[in-house]
N, C-alpha and C. Protein backbone atom coordinates (compact mmCIF):
# COMPACT_ATOMS: atom_id res chain seq x y z
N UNK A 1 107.41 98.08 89.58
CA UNK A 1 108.02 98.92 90.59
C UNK A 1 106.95 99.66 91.40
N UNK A 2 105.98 99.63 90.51
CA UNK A 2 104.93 100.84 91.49
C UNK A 2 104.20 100.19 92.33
N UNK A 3 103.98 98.48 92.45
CA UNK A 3 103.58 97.46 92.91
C UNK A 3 104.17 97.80 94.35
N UNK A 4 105.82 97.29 94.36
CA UNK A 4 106.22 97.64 95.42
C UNK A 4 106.18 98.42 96.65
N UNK A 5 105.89 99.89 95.62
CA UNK A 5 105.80 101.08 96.30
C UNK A 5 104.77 101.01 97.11
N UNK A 6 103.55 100.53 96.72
CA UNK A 6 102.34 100.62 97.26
C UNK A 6 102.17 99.84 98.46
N UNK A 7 103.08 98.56 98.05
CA UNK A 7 102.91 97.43 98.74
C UNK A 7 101.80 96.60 98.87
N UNK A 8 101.83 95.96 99.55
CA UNK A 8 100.56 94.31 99.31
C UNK A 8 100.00 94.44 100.16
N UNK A 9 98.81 94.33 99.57
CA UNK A 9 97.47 94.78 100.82
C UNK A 9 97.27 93.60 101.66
N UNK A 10 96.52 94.08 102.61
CA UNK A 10 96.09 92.92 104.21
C UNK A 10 95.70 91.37 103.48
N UNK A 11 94.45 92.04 102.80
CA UNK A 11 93.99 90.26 102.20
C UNK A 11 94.60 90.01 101.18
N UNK A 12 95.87 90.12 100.53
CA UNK A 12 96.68 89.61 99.71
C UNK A 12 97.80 89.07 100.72
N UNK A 13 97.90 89.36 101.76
CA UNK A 13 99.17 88.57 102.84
C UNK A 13 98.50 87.76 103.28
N UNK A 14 97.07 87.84 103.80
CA UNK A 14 96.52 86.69 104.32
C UNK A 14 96.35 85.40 103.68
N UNK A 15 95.97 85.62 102.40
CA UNK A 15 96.00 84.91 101.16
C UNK A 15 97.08 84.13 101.15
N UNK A 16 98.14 84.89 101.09
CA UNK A 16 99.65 84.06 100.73
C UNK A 16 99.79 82.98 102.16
N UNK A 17 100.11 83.66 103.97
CA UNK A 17 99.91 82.41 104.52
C UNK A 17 99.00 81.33 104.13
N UNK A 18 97.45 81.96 104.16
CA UNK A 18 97.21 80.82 104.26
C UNK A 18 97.32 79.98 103.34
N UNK A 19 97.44 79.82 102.34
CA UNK A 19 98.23 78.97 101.11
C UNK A 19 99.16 78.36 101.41
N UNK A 20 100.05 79.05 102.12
CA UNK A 20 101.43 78.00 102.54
C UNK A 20 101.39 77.43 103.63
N UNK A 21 100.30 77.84 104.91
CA UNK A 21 100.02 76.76 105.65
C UNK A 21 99.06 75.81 105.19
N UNK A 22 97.78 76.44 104.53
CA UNK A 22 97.15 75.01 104.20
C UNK A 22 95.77 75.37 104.80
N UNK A 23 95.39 76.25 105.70
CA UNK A 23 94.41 76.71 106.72
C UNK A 23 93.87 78.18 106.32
N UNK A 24 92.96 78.63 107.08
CA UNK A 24 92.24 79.81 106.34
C UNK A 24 92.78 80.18 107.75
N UNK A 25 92.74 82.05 108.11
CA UNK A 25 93.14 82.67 108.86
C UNK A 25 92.24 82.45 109.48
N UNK A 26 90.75 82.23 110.03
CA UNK A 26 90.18 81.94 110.81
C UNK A 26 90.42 80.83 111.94
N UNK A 27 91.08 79.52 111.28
CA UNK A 27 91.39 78.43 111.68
C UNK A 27 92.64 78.40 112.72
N UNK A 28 93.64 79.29 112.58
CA UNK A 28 95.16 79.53 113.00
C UNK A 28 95.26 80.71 113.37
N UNK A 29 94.30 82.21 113.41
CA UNK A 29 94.97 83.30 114.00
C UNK A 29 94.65 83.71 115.92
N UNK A 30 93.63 82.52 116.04
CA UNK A 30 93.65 83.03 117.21
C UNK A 30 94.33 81.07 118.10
N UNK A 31 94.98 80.51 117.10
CA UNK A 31 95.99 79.32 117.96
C UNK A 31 97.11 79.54 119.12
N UNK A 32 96.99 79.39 119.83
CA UNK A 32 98.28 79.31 120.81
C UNK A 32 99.46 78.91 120.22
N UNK A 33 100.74 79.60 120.05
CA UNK A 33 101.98 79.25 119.64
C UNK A 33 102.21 78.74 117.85
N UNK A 34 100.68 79.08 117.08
CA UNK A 34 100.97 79.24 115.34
C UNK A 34 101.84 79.91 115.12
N UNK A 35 102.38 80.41 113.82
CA UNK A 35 103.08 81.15 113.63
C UNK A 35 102.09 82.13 112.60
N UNK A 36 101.23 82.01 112.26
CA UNK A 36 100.57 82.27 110.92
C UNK A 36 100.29 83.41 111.13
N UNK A 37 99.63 83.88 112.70
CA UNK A 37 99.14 85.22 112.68
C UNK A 37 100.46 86.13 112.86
N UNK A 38 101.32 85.87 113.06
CA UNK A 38 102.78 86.41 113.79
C UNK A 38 103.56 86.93 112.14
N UNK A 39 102.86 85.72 111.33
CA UNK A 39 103.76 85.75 109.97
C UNK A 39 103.11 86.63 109.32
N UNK A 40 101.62 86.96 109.14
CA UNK A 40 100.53 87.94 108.74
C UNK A 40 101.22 89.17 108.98
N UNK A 41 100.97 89.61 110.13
CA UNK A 41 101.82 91.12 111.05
C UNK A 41 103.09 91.18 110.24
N UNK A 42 104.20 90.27 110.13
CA UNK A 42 105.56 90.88 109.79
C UNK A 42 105.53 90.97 108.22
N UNK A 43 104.87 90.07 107.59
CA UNK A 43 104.42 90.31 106.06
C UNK A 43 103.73 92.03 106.03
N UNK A 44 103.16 92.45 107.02
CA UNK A 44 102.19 93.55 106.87
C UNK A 44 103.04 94.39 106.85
N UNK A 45 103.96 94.14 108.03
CA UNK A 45 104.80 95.67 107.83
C UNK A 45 106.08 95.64 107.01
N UNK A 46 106.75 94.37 106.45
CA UNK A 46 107.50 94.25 105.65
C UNK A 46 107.18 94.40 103.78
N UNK A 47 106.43 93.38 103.77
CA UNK A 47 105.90 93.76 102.25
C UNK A 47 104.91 94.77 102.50
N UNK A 48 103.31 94.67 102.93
CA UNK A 48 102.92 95.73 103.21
C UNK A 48 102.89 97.09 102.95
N UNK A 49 103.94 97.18 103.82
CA UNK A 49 104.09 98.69 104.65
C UNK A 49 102.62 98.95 105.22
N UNK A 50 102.57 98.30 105.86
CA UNK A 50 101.49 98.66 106.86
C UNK A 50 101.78 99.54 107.87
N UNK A 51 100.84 100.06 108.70
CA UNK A 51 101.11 101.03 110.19
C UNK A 51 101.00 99.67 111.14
N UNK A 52 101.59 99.68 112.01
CA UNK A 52 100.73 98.66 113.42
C UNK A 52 99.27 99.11 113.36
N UNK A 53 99.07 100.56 113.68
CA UNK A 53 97.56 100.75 113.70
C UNK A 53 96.85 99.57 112.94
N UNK A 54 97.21 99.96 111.59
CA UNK A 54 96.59 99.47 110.81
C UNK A 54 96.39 97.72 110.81
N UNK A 55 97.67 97.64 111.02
CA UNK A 55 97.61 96.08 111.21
C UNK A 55 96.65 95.60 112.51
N UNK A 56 96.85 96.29 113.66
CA UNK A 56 96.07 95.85 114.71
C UNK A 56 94.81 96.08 114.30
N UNK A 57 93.92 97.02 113.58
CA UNK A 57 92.45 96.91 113.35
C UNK A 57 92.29 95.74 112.89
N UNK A 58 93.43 95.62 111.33
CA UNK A 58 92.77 94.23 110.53
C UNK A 58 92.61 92.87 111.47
N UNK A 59 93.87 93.09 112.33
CA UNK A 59 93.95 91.39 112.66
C UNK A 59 93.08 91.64 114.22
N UNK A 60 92.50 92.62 114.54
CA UNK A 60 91.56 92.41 115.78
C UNK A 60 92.81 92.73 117.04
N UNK A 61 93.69 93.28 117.33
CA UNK A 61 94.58 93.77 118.02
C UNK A 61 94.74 95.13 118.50
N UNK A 62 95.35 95.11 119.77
CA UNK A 62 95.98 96.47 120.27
C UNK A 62 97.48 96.60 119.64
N UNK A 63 97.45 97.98 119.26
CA UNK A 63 98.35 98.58 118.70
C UNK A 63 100.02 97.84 119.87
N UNK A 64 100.19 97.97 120.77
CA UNK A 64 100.97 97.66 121.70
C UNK A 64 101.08 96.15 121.38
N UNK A 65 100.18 95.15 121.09
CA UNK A 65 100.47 93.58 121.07
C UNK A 65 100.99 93.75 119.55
N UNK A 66 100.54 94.71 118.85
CA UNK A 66 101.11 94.06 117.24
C UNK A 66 102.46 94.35 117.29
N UNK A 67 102.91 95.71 117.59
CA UNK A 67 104.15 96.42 117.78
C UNK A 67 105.00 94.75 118.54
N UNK A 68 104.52 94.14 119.72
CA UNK A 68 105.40 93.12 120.23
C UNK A 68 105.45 91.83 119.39
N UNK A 69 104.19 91.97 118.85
CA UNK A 69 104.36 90.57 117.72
C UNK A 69 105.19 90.29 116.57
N UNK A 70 105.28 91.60 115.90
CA UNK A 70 106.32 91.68 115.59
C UNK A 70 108.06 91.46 115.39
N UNK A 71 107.96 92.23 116.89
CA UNK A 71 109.52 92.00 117.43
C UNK A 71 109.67 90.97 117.61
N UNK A 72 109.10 90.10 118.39
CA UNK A 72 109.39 89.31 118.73
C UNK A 72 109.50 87.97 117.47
N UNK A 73 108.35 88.04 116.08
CA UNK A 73 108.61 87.16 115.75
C UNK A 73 109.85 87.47 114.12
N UNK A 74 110.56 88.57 114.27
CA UNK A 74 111.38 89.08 113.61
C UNK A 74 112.73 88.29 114.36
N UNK A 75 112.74 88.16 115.44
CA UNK A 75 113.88 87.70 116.27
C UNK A 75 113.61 85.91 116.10
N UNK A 76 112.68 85.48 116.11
CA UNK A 76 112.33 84.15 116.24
C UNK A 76 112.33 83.76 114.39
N UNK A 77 112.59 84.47 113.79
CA UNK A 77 112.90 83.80 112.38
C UNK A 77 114.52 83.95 112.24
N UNK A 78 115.49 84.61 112.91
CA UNK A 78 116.61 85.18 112.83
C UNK A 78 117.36 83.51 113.79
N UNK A 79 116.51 82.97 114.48
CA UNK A 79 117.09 81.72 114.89
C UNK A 79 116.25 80.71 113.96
N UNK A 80 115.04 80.54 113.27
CA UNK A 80 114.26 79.14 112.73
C UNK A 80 114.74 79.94 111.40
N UNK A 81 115.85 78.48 111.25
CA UNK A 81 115.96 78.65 109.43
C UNK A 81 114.84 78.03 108.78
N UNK A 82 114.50 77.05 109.09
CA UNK A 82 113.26 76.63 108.47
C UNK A 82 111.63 77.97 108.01
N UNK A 83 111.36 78.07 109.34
CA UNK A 83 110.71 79.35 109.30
C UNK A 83 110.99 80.40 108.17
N UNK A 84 112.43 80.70 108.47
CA UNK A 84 113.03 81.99 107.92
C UNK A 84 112.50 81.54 105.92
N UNK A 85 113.28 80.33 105.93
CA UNK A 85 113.06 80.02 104.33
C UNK A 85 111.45 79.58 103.79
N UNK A 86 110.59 79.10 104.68
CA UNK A 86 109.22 79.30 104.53
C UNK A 86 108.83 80.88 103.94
N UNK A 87 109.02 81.88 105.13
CA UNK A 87 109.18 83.20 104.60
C UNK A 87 109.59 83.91 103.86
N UNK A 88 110.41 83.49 102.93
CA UNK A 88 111.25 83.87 102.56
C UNK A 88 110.48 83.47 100.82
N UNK A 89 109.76 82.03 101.15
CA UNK A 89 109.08 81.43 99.82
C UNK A 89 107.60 82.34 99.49
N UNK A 90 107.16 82.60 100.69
CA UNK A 90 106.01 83.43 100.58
C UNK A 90 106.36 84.51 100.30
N UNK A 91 107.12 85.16 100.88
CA UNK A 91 107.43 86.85 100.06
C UNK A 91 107.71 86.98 98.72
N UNK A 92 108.62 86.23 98.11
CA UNK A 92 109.00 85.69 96.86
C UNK A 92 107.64 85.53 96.11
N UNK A 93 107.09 84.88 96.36
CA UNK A 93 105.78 84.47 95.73
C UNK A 93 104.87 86.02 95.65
N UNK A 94 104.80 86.82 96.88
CA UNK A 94 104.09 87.68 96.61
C UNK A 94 104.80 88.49 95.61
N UNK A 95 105.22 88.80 96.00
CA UNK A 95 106.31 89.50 94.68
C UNK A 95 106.69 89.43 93.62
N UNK A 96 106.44 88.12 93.36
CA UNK A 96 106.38 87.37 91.81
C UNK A 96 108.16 87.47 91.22
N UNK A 97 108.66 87.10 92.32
CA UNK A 97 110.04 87.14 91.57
C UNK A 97 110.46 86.13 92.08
């Protein structure tokens, strides 16, 4: 429980994508139209509990692009079931449940 509380740090989310894509975050966070860095950010502030601040230092961002990366890819898993259940395997996994 106290796991939770704390939440999962930056290079333990990075860890988990890149495992389930297959690629190191170097390879996919600065790709046109990946999902990996998009999936990083919403892992951050979902498991996490990250700040945007915070997230934008780690991943090399303005506070304003993470805040939209976000939204936007919170809405874009709410239509890709595929996506959604990818995500859904990685959180699980971090979580160990």
């Amino acid at each position: 429980m106290r796991r939770l509380e704390r939440g999962t740090s930056w290079s333990q989310i990075v860890e988990a994508v890149e495992a389930s894509k297959g690629e190191s975050w170097e390879q996919f966070h600065l790709r046109h139209g990946d999902w990996g860095r998009d999936a990083v950010l919403w892992l951050g502030r979902q498991v996490g509990r990250l700040s945007l601040r915070e997230l934008g230092k780690s991943a090399g961002m303005d506070y304003p692009a993470v805040s939209q990366a976000v939204v936007r890819f919170d809405k874009r898993i709410e239509r890709d079931t595929t996506l959604r259940r990818q995500l859904t395997k990685i959180r699980n996994e971090m979580l160990n449940v």
